[in-house]
C-alpha atoms as a PDB file:
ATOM      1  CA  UNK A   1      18.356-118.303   1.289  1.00  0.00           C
ATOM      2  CA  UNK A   2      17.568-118.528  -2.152  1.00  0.00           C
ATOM      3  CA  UNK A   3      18.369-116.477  -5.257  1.00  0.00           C
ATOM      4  CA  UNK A   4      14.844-114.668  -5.340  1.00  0.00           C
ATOM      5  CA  UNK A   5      15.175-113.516  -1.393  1.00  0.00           C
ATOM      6  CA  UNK A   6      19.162-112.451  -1.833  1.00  0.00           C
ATOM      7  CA  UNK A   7      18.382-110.359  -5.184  1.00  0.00           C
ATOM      8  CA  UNK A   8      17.945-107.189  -3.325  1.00  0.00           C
ATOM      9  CA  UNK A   9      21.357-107.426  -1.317  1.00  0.00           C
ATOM     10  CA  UNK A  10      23.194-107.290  -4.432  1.00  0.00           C
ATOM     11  CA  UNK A  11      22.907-103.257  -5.145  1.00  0.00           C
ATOM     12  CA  UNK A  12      23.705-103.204  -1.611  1.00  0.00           C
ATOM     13  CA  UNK A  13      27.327-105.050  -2.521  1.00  0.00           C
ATOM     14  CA  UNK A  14      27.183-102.971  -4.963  1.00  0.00           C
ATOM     15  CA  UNK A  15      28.657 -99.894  -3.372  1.00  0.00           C
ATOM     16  CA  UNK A  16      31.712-101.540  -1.726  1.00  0.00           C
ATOM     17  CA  UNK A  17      32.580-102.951  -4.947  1.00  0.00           C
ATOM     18  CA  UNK A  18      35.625-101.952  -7.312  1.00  0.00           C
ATOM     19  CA  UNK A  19      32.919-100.225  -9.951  1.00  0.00           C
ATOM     20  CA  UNK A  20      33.827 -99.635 -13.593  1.00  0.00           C
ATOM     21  CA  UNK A  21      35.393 -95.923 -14.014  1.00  0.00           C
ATOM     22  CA  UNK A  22      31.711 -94.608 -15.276  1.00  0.00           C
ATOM     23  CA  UNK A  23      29.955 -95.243 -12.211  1.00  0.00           C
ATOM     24  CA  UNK A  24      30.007 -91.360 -10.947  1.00  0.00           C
ATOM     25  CA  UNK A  25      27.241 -91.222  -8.707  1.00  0.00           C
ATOM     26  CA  UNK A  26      25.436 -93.093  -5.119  1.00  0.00           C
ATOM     27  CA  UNK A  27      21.738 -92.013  -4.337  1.00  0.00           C
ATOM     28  CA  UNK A  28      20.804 -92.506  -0.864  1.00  0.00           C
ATOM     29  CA  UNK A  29      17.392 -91.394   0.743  1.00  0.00           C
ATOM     30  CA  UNK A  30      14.789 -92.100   3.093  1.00  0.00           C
ATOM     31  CA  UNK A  31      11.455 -90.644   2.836  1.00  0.00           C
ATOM     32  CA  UNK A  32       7.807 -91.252   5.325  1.00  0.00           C
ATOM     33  CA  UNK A  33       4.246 -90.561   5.376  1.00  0.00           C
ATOM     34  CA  UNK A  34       0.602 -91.306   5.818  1.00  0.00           C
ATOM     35  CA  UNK A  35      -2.674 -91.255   4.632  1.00  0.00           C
ATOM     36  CA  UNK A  36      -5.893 -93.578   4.113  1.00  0.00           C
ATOM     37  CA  UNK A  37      -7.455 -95.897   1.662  1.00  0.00           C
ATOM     38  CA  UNK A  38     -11.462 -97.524   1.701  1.00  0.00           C
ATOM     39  CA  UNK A  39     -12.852-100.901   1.298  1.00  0.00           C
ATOM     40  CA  UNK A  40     -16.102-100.453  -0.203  1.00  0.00           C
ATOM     41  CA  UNK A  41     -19.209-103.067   0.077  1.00  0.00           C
ATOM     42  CA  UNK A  42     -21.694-102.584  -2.381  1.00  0.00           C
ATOM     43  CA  UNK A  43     -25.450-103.954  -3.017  1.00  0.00           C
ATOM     44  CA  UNK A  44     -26.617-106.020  -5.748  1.00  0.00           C
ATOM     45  CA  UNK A  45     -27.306-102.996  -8.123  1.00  0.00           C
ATOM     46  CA  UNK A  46     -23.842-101.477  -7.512  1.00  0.00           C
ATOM     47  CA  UNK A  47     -24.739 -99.541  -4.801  1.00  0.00           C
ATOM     48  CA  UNK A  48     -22.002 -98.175  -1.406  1.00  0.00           C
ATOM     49  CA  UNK A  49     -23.365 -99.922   1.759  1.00  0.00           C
ATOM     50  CA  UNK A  50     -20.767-100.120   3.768  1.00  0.00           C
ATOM     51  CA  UNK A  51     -17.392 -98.489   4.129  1.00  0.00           C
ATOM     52  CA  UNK A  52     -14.155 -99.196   5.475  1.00  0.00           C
ATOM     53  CA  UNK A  53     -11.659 -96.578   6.081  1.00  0.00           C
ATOM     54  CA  UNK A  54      -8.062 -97.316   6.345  1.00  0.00           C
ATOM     55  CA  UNK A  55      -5.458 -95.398   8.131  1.00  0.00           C
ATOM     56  CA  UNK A  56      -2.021 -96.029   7.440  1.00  0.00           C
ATOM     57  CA  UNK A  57       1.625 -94.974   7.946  1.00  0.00           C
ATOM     58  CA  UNK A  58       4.663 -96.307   5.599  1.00  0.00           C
ATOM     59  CA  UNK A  59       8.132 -95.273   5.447  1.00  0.00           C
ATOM     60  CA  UNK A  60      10.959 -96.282   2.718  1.00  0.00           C
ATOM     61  CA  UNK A  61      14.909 -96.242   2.865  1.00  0.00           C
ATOM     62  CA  UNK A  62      16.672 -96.542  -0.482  1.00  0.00           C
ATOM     63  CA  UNK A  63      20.204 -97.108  -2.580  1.00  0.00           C
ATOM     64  CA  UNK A  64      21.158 -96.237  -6.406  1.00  0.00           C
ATOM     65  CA  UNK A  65      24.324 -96.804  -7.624  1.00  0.00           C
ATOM     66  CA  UNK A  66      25.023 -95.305 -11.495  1.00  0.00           C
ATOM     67  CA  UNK A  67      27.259 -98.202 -13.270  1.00  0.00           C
ATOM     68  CA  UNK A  68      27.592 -96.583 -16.333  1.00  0.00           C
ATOM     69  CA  UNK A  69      25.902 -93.524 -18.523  1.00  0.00           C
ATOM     70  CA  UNK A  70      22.408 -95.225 -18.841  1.00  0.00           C
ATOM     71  CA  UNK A  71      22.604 -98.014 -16.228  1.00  0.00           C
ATOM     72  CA  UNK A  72      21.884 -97.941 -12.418  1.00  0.00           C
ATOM     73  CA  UNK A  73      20.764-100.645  -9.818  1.00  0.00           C
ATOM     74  CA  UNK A  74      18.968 -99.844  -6.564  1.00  0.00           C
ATOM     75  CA  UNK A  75      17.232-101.374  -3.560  1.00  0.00           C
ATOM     76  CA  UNK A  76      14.631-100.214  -1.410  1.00  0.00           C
ATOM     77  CA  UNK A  77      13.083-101.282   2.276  1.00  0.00           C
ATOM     78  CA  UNK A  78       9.637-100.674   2.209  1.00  0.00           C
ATOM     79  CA  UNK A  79       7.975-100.555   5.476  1.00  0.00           C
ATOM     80  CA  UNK A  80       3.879-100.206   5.753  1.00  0.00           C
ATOM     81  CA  UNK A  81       1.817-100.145   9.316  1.00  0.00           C
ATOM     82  CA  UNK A  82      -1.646-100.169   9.311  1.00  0.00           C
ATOM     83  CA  UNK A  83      -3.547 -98.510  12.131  1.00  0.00           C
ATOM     84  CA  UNK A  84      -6.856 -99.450  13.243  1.00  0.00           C
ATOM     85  CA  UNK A  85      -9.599 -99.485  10.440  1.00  0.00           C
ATOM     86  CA  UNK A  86     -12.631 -97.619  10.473  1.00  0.00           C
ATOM     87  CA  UNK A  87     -16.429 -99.216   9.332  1.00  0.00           C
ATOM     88  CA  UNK A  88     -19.132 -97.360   8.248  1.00  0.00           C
ATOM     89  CA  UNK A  89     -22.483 -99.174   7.866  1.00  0.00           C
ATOM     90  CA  UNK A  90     -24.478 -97.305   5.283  1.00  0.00           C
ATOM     91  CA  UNK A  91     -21.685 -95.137   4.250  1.00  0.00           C
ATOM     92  CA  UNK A  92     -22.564 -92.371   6.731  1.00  0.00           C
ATOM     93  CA  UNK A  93     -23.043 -93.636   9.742  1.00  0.00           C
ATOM     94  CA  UNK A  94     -19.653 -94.697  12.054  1.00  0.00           C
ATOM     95  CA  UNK A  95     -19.506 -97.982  13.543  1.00  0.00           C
ATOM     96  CA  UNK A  96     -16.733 -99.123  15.092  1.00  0.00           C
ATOM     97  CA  UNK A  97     -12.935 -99.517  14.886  1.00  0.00           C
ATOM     98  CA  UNK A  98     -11.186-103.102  14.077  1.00  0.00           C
ATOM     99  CA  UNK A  99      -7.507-104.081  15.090  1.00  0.00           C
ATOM    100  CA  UNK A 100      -4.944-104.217  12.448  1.00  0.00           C
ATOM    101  CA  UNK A 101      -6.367-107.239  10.263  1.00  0.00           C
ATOM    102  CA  UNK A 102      -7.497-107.073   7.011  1.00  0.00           C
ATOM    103  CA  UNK A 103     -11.830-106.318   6.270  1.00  0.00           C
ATOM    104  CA  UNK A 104     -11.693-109.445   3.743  1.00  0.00           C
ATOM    105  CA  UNK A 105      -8.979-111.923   4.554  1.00  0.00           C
ATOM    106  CA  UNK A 106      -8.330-111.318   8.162  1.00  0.00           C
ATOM    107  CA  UNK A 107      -4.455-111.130   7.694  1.00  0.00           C
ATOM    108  CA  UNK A 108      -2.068-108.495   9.312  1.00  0.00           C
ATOM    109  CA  UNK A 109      -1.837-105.468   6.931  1.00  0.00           C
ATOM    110  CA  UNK A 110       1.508-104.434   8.692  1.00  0.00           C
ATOM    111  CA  UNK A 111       4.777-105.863   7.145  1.00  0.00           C
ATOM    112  CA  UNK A 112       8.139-105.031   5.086  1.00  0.00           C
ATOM    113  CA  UNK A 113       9.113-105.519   1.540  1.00  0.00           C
ATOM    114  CA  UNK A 114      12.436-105.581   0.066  1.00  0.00           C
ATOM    115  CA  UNK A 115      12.742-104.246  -3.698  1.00  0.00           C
ATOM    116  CA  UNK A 116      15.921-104.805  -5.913  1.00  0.00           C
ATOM    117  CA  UNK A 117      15.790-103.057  -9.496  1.00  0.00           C
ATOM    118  CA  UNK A 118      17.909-102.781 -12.860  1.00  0.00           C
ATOM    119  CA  UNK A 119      17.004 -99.087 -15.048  1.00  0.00           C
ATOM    120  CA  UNK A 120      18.517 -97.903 -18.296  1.00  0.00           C
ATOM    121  CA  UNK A 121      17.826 -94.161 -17.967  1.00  0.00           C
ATOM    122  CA  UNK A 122      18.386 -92.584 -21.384  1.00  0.00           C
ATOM    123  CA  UNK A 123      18.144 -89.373 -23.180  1.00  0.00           C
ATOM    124  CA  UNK A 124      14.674 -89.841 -24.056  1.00  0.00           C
ATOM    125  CA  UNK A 125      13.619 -92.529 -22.600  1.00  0.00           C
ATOM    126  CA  UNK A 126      13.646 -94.675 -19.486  1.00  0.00           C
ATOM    127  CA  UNK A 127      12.802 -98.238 -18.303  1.00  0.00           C
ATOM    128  CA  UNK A 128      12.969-100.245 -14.659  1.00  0.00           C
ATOM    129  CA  UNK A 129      12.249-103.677 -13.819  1.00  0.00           C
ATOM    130  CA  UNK A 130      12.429-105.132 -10.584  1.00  0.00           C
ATOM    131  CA  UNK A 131      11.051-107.459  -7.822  1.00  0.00           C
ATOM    132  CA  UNK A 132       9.277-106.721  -4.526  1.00  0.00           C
ATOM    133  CA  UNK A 133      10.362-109.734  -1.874  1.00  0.00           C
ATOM    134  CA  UNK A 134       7.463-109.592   1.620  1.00  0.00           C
ATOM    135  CA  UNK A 135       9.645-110.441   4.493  1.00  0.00           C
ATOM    136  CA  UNK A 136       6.259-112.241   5.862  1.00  0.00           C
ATOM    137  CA  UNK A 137       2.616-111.932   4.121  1.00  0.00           C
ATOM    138  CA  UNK A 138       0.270-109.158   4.494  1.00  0.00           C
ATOM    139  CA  UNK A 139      -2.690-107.329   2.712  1.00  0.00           C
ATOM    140  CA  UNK A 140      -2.907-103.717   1.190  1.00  0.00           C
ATOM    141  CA  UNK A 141      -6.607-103.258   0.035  1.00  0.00           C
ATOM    142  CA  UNK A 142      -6.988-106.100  -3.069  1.00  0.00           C
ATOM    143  CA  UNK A 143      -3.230-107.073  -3.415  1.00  0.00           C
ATOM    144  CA  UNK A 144      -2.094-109.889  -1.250  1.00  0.00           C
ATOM    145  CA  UNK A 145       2.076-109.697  -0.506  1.00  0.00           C
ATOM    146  CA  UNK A 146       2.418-113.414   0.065  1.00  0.00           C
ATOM    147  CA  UNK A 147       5.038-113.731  -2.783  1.00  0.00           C
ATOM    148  CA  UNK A 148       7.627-111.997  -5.200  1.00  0.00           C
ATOM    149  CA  UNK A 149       5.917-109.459  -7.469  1.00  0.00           C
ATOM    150  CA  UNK A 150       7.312-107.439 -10.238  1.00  0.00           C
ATOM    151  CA  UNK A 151       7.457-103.681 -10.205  1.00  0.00           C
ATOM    152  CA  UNK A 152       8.773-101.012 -12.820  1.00  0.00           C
ATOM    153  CA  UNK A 153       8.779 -97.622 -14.249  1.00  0.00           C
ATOM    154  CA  UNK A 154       8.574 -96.457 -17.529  1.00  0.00           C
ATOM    155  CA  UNK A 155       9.514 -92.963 -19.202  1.00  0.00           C
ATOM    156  CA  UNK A 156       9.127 -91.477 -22.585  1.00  0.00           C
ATOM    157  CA  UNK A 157      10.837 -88.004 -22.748  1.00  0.00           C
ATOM    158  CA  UNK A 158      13.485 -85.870 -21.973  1.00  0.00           C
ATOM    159  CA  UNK A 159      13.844 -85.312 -18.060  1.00  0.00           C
ATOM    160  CA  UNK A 160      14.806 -81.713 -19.299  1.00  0.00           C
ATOM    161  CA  UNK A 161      11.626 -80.894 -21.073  1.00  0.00           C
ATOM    162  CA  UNK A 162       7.993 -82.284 -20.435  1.00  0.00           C
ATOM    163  CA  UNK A 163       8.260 -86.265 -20.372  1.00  0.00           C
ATOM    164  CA  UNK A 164       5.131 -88.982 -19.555  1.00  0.00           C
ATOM    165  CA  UNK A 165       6.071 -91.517 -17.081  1.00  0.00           C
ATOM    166  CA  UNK A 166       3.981 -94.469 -15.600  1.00  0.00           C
ATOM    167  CA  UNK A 167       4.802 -97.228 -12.917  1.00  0.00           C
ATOM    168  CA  UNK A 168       3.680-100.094 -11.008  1.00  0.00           C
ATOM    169  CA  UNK A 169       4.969-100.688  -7.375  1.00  0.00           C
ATOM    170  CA  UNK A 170       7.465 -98.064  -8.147  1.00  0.00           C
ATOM    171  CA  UNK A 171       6.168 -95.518  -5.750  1.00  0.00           C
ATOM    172  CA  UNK A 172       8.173 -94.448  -2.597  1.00  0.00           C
ATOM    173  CA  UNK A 173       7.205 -95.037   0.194  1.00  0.00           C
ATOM    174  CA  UNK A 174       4.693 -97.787  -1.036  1.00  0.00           C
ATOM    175  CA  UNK A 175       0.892 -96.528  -0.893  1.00  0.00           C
ATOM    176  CA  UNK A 176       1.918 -93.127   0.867  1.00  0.00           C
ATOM    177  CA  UNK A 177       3.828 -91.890  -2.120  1.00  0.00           C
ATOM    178  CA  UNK A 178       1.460 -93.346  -4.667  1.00  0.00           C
ATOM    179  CA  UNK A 179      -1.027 -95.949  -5.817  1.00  0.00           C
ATOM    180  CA  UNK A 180       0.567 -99.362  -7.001  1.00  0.00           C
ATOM    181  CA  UNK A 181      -0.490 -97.967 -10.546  1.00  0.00           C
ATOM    182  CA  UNK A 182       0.349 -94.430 -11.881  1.00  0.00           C
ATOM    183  CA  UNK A 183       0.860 -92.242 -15.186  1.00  0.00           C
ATOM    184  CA  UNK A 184       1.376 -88.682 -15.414  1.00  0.00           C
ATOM    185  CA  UNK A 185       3.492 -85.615 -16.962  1.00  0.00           C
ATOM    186  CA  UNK A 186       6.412 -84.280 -15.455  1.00  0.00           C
ATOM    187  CA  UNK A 187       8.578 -80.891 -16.137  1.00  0.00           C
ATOM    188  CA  UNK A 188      11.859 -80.047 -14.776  1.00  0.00           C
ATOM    189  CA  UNK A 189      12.043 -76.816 -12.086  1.00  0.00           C
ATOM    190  CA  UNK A 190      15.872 -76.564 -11.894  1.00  0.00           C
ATOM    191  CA  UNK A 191      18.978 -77.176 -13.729  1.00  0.00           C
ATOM    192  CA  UNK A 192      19.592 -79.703 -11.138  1.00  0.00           C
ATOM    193  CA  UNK A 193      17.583 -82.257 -11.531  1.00  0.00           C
ATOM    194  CA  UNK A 194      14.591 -81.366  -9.822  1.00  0.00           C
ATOM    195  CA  UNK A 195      11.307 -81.785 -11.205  1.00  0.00           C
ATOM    196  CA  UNK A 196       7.387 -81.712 -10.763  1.00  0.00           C
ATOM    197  CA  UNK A 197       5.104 -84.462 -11.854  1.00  0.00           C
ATOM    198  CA  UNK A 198       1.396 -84.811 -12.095  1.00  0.00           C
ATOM    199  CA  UNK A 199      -1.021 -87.481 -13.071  1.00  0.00           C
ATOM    200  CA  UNK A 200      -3.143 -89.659 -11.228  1.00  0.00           C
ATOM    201  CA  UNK A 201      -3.185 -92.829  -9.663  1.00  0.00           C
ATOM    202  CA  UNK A 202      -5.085 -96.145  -8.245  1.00  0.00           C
ATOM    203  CA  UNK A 203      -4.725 -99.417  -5.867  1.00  0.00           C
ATOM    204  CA  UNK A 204      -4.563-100.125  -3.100  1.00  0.00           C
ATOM    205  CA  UNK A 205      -7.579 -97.049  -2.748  1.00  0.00           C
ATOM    206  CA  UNK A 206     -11.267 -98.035  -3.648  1.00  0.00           C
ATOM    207  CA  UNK A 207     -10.801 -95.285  -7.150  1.00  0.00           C
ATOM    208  CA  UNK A 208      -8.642 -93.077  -9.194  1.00  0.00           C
ATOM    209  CA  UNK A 209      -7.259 -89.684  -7.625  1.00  0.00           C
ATOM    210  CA  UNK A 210      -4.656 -87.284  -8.011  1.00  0.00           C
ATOM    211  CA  UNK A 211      -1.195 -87.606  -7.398  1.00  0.00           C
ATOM    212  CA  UNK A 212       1.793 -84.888  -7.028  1.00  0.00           C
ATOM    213  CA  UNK A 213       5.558 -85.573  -6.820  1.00  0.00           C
ATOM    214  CA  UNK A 214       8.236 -83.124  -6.142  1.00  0.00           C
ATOM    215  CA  UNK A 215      11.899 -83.137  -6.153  1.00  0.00           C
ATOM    216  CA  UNK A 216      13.937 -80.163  -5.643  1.00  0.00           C
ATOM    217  CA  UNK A 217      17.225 -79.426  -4.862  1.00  0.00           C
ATOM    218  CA  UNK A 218      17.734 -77.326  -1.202  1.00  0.00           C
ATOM    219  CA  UNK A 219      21.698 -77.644  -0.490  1.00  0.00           C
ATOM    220  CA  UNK A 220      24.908 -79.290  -2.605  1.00  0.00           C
ATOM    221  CA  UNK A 221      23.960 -83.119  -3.170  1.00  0.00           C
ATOM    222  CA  UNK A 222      20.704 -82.982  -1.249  1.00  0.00           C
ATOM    223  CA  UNK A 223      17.448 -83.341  -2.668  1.00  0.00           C
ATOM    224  CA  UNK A 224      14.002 -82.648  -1.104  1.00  0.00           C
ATOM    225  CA  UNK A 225      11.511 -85.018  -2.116  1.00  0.00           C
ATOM    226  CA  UNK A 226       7.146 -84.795  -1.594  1.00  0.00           C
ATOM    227  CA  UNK A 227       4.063 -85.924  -2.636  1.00  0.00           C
ATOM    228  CA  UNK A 228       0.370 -85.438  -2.012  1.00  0.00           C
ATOM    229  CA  UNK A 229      -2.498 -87.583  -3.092  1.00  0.00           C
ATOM    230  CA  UNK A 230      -6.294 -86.563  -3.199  1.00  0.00           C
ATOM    231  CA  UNK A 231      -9.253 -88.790  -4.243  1.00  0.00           C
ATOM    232  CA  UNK A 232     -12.480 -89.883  -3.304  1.00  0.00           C
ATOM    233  CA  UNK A 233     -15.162 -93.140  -3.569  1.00  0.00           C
ATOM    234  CA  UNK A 234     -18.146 -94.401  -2.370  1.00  0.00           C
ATOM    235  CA  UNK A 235     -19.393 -91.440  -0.195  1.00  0.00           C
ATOM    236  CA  UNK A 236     -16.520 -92.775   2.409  1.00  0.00           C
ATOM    237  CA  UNK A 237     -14.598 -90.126   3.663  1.00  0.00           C
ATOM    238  CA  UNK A 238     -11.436 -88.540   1.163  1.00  0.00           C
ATOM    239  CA  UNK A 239      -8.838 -91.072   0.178  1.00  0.00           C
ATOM    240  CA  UNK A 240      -5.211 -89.030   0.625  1.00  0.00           C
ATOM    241  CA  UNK A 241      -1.820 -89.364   1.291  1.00  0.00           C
ATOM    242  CA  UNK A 242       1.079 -87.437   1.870  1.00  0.00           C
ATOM    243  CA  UNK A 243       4.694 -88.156   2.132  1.00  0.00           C
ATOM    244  CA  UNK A 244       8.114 -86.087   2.119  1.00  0.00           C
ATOM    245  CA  UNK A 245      11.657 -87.277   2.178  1.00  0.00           C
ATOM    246  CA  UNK A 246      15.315 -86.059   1.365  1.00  0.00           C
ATOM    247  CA  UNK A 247      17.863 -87.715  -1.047  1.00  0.00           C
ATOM    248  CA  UNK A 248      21.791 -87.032  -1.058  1.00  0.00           C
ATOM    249  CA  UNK A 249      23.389 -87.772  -4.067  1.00  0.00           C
ATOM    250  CA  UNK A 250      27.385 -88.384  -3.890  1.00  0.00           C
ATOM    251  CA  UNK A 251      29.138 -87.671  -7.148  1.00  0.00           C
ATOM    252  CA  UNK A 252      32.907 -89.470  -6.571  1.00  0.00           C
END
């Protein structure tokens, strides 16, 4: 096994390690959910021929470990099923239903990714950096999981006030809780860490839509965590998504 395929373990290790004195809090969640995404074929002047819509279901489980004030490692397993796709011919018309390979390439869309990430989460500003790892390779829409990929998230603002924050491959679960590309605002709706966050989104689905994420607080240490995503291209029917999770977060 090389270094790139054991990187996510490490946060794993993490947790039965002796930490520095600092390191206060362990995130752990889990989070599922659904939704579809298009393939469009167009015509020589631009125009929607055919459509492909694609159901799919993902789910996500996920570690954080705080080793200091501003620094925290984390890993995530990222797991995305595609059902069976749906053609249009002429945008409106239904055609037919295709097994679970992809409209372009013909590979499986179903697979797993493992994601291992370093953030510095400050006052006023926040950064992320991390890989995704496919456990085999697979398709979502245009982006082919053959090999390691980067991911991060980036925030500018005050997690107490109204903050912008933007990622790539950061969303949870992947494709369900967000395009591969996002930006948005977010405002806090408790004292206890819970927040709302709007913006919009894209990839693997055919254009832009909206995107909602919520976190709120429901008992001691555990978190409720949603989001809903609404956009449309090509005449195909709506591109959404919805997923909703929980969080506990230990404080020792």
């Amino acid at each position: 096994m090389n270094t790139l395929k054991a990187a996510w373990i490490l946060p794993l290790l993490s947790v039965g390690l002796q930490l520095p004195p600092d390191s206060t809090e362990t995130r752990f969640g889990y989070s599922g959910g659904g939704g579809n995404y298009s393939f469009i074929t167009r015509d020589c002047s631009g125009n929607a021929v055919r459509a492909t819509e694609i159901p799919f279901a993902a789910s996500s489980g996920s570690i954080e470990q705080q080793i200091s004030d501003v620094i925290w490692i984390g890993a995530r397993i990222e797991s995305f099923k595609r059902k069976k796709i749906r053609e249009y011919d002429q945008v409106a018309t239904y055609n037919r239903e295709i097994e679970d390979f992809d409209y372009v390439t013909v590979d499986r869309s179903t697979g797993t990714v493992l994601v291992s990430y370093v953030a510095l989460e400050g006052k006023n500003a926040g950064i992320a950096a991390g890989i995704m790892h496919p456990t085999k390779k697979f398709t979502l829409g245009k982006v082919s999981f053959e090999r390691n990929q980067p991911c991060g998230r980036v925030r500018l603002g005050r997690l107490d006030r109204w903050h912008v924050e933007g990622s790539y491959g950061f969303n949870t679960p992947l494709v369900a809780g967000g395009g591969f590309i996002d930006i948005g605002l977010g405002y806090p709706i408790d004292h206890a860490g819970g927040r709302i966050w709007f913006g919009v989104d894209t990839g693997p689905y055919e254009a832009s839509g909206l995107l909602v994420k919520l976190n709120t607080r429901i008992a001691k240490g555990f978190y409720l965590t949603g989001t809903g995503r609404l956009g449309s291209a090509g005449g195909v029917a709506t591109e959404r998504a919805v997923s909703v999770g929980i969080t506990y977060r230990w404080k020792h």
